[in-house]
Protein backbone atom coordinates (compact mmCIF):
# COMPACT_ATOMS: atom_id res chain seq x y z
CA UNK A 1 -2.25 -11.27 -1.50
CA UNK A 2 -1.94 -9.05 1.97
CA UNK A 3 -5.60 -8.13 3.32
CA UNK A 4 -5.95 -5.09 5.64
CA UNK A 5 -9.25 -3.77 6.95
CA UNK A 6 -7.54 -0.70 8.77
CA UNK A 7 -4.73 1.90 8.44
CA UNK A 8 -4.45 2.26 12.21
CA UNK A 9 -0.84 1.73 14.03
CA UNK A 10 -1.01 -1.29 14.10
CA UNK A 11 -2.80 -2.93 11.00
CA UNK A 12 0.33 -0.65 8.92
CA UNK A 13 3.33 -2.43 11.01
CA UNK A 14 1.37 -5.88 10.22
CA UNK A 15 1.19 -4.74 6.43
CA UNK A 16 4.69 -3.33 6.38
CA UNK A 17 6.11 -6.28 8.20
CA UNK A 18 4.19 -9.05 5.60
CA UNK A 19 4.67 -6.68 2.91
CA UNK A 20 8.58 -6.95 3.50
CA UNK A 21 7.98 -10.79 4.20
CA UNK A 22 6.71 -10.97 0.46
CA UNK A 23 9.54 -9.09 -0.96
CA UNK A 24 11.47 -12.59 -1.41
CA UNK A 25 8.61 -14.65 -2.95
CA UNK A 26 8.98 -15.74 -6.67
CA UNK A 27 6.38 -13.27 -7.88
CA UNK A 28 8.00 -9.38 -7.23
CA UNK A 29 4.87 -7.91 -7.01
CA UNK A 30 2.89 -7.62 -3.55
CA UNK A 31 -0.71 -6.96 -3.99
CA UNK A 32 -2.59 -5.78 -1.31
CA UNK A 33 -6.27 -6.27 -0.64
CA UNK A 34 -7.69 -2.66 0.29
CA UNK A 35 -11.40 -3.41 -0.46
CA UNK A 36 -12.56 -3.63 3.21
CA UNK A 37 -10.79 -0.05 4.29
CA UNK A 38 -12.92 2.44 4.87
CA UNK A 39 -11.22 5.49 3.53
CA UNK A 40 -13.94 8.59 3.36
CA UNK A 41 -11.96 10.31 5.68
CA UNK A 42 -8.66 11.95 4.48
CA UNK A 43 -5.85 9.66 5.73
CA UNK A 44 -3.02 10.78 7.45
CA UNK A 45 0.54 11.30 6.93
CA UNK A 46 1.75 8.18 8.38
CA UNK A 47 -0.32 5.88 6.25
CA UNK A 48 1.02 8.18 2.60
CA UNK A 49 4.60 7.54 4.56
CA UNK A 50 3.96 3.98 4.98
CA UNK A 51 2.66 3.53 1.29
CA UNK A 52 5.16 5.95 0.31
CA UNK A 53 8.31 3.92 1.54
CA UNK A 54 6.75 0.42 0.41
CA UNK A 55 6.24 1.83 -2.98
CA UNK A 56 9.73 2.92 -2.66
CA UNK A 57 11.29 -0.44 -1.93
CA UNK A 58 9.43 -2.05 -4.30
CA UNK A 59 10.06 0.07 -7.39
CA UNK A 60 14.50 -0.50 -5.76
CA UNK A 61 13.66 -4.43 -6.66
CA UNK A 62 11.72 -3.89 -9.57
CA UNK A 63 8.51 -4.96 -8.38
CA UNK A 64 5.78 -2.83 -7.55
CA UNK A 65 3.10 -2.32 -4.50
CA UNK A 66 -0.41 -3.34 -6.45
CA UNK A 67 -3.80 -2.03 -4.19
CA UNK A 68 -6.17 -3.91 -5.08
CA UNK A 69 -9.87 -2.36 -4.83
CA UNK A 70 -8.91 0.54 -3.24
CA UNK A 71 -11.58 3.06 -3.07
CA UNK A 72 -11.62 6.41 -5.39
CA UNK A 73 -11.07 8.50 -2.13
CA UNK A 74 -7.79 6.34 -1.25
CA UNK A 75 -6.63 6.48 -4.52
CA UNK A 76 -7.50 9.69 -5.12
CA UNK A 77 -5.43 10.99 -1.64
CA UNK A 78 -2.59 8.69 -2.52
CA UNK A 79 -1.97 10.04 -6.08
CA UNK A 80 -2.82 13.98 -4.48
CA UNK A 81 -0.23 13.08 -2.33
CA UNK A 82 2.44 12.05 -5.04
CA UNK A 83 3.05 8.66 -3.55
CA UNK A 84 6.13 7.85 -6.00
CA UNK A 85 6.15 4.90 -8.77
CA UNK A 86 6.11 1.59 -7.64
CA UNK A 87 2.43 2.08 -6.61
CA UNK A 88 -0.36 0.85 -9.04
CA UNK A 89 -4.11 0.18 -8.32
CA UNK A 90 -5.86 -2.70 -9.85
């Protein structure tokens, strides 16, 4: 499981770049940890992009992009934002 505790520049390139890292484990899924972001605030289009393109990638190999405790508000602005399949929350 990938932990992140921001959505800043660099926290996404660390999450993208492990995220991609995962892609070739045995399990296809890649669950991120998203209980410690703070997400009140509306995010911004490079963090739906980032999500976006993940979810993407993941849904091309048949796996999927699982947040894990992900706050109403992020899930909430992700779905608003019609982040495509490929995305769940758990």
């Amino acid at each position: 499981m990938l932990r992140t505790t921001d959505l800043d520049f660099e926290a996404r390139a660390e999450l993208v770049a492990a995220a991609r890292a995962a892609n070739g484990s045995v399990d296809p899924d890649v669950e991120v940890d998203c209980s410690a972001v703070d997400s009140v605030e509306t995010i911004d289009d490079a963090v739906i992009g980032m999500f976006a393109t993940l979810a993407r990638g993941a849904r091309r190999r048949g796996a999927r992009i699982v947040l894990v405790r992900a706050s109403k508000s992020l899930r909430a602005q992700l779905q608003q934002a019609g982040v495509p399949g490929g995305l769940t929350f758990s």
